[in-house]
Protein backbone atom coordinates (compact mmCIF):
# COMPACT_ATOMS: atom_id res chain seq x y z
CA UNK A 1 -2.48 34.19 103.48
CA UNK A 2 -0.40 36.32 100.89
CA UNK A 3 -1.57 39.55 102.53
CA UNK A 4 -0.10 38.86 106.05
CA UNK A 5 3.94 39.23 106.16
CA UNK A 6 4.38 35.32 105.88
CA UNK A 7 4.87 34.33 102.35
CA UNK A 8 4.87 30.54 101.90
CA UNK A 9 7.70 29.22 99.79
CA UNK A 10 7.41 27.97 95.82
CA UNK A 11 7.42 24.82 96.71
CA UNK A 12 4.21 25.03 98.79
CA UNK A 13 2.86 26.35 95.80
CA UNK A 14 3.70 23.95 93.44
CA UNK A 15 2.86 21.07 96.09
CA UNK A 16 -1.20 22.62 96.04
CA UNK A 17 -0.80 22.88 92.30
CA UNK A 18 0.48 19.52 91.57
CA UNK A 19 -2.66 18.26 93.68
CA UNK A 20 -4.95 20.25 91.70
CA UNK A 21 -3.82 18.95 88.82
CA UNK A 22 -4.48 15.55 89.86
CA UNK A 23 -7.89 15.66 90.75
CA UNK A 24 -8.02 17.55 87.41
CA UNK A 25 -9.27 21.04 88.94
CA UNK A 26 -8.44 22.80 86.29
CA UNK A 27 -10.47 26.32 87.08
CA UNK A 28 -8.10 25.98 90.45
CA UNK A 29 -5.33 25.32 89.24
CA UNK A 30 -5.55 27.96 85.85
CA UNK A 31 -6.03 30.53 89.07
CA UNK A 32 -3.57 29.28 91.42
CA UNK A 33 -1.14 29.55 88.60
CA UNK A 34 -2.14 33.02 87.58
CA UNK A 35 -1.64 33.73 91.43
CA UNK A 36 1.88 32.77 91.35
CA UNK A 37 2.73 34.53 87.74
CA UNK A 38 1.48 37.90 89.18
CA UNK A 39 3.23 37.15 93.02
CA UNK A 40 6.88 36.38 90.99
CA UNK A 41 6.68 33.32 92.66
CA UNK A 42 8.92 30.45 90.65
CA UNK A 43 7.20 28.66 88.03
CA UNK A 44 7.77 24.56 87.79
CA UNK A 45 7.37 24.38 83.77
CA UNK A 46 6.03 20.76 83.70
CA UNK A 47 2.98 21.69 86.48
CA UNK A 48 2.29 24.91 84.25
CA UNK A 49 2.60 23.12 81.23
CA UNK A 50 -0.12 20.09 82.83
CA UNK A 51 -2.24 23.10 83.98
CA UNK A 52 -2.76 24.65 80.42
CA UNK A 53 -3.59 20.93 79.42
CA UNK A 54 -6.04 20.25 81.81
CA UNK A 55 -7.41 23.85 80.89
CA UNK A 56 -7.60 22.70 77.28
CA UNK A 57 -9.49 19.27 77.82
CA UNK A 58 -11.51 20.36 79.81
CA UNK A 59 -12.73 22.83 77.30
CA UNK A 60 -11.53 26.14 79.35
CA UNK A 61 -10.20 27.45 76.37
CA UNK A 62 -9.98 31.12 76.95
CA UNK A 63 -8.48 30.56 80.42
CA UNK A 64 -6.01 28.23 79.21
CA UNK A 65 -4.68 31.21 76.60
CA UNK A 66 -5.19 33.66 79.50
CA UNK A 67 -2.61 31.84 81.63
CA UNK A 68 -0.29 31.43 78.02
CA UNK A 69 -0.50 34.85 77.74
CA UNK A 70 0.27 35.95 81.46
CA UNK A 71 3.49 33.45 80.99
CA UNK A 72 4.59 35.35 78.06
CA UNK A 73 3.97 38.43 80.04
CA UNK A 74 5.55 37.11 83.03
CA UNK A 75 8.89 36.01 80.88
CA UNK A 76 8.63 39.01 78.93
CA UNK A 77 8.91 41.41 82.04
CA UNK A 78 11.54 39.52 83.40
CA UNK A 79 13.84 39.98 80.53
CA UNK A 80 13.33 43.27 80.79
CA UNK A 81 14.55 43.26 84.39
CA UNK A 82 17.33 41.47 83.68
CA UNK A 83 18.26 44.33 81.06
CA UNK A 84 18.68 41.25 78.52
CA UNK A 85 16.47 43.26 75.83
CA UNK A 86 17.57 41.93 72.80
CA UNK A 87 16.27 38.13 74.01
CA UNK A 88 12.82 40.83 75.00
CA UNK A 89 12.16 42.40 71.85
CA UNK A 90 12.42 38.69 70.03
CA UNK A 91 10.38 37.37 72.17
CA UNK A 92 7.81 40.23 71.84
CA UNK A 93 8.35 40.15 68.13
CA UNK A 94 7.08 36.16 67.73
CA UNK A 95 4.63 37.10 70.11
CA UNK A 96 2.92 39.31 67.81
CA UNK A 97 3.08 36.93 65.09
CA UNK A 98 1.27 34.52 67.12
CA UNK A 99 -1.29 37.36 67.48
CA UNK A 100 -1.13 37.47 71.81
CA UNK A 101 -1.32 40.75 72.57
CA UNK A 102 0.45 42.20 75.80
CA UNK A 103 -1.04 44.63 78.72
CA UNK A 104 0.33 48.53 78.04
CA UNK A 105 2.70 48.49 80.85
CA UNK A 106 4.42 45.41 79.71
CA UNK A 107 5.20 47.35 76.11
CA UNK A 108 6.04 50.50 77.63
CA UNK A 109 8.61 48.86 80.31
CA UNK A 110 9.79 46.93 77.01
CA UNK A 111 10.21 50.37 74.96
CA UNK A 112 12.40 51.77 78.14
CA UNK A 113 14.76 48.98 78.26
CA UNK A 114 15.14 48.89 74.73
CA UNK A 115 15.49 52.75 75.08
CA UNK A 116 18.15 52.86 77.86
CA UNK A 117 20.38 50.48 76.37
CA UNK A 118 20.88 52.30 73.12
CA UNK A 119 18.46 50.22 71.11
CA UNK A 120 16.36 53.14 69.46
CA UNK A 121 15.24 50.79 66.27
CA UNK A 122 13.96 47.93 68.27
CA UNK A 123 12.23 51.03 70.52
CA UNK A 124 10.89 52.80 67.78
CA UNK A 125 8.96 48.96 66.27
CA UNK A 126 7.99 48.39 69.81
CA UNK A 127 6.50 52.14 69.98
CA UNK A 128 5.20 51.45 66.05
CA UNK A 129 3.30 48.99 67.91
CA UNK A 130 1.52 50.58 70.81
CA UNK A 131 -2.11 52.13 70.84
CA UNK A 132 -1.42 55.62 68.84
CA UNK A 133 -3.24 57.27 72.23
CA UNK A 134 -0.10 56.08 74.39
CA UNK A 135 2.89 57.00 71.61
């Protein structure tokens, strides 16, 4: 369905996803979710929020910090879009503390937003923080 020109609308989405989550499909719903992180399409925070729940009890532990992480990511990229980098480089910052690492791309797109709009200390602790192959 997503590779034909018709793209259904969020709230299709989140209508499949909130009937996942009640019959407690959790592996379904932990990929539907990761679906719609990686298509842009809008999140509803208390059906992502029930997802990584049902992911938890029903012991799907590394998918439920998968999907965590790929929100981060998600938020992440979009503050870079939004050229709102300060907002991006705390975020990034408390990520690391909380130890959830972030794909290359993500850093590097982080680094060049940080870089265009004059920020060259907060680019030079993101760059600090990348593999030393990719610096």
């Amino acid at each position: 369905m997503l590779k034909s020109s018709y793209r259904p609308g969020s709230s299709t989405f989140q209508r499949i996803l909130t009937e996942l989550v009640k019959q407690g499909s959790a592996l379904e719903s932990a990929i539907l979710v990761i679906l719609m992180l990686k298509k842009q399409i809008k999140q509803n925070i208390s059906l992502s929020t029930d997802t990584v729940k049902l992911l938890f009890t029903s012991g799907m532990l590394d998918r439920a910090f998968e999907v965590v992480r790929r929100f981060y990511e998600n938020v992440l990229m979009n503050l870079c879009k939004a050229h709102r980098a300060s907002e991006a480089v705390d975020l990034y910052y408390k990520m690391l503390e909380k130890g959830i690492q972030q794909p290359l791309g993500c850093i590097e797109d982080l680094r060049s937003t940080l870089e265009a709009q004059g920020k060259l200390k907060e680019a030079e602790f993101v760059t600090k923080r990348m593999p030393s192959s990719h610096v």
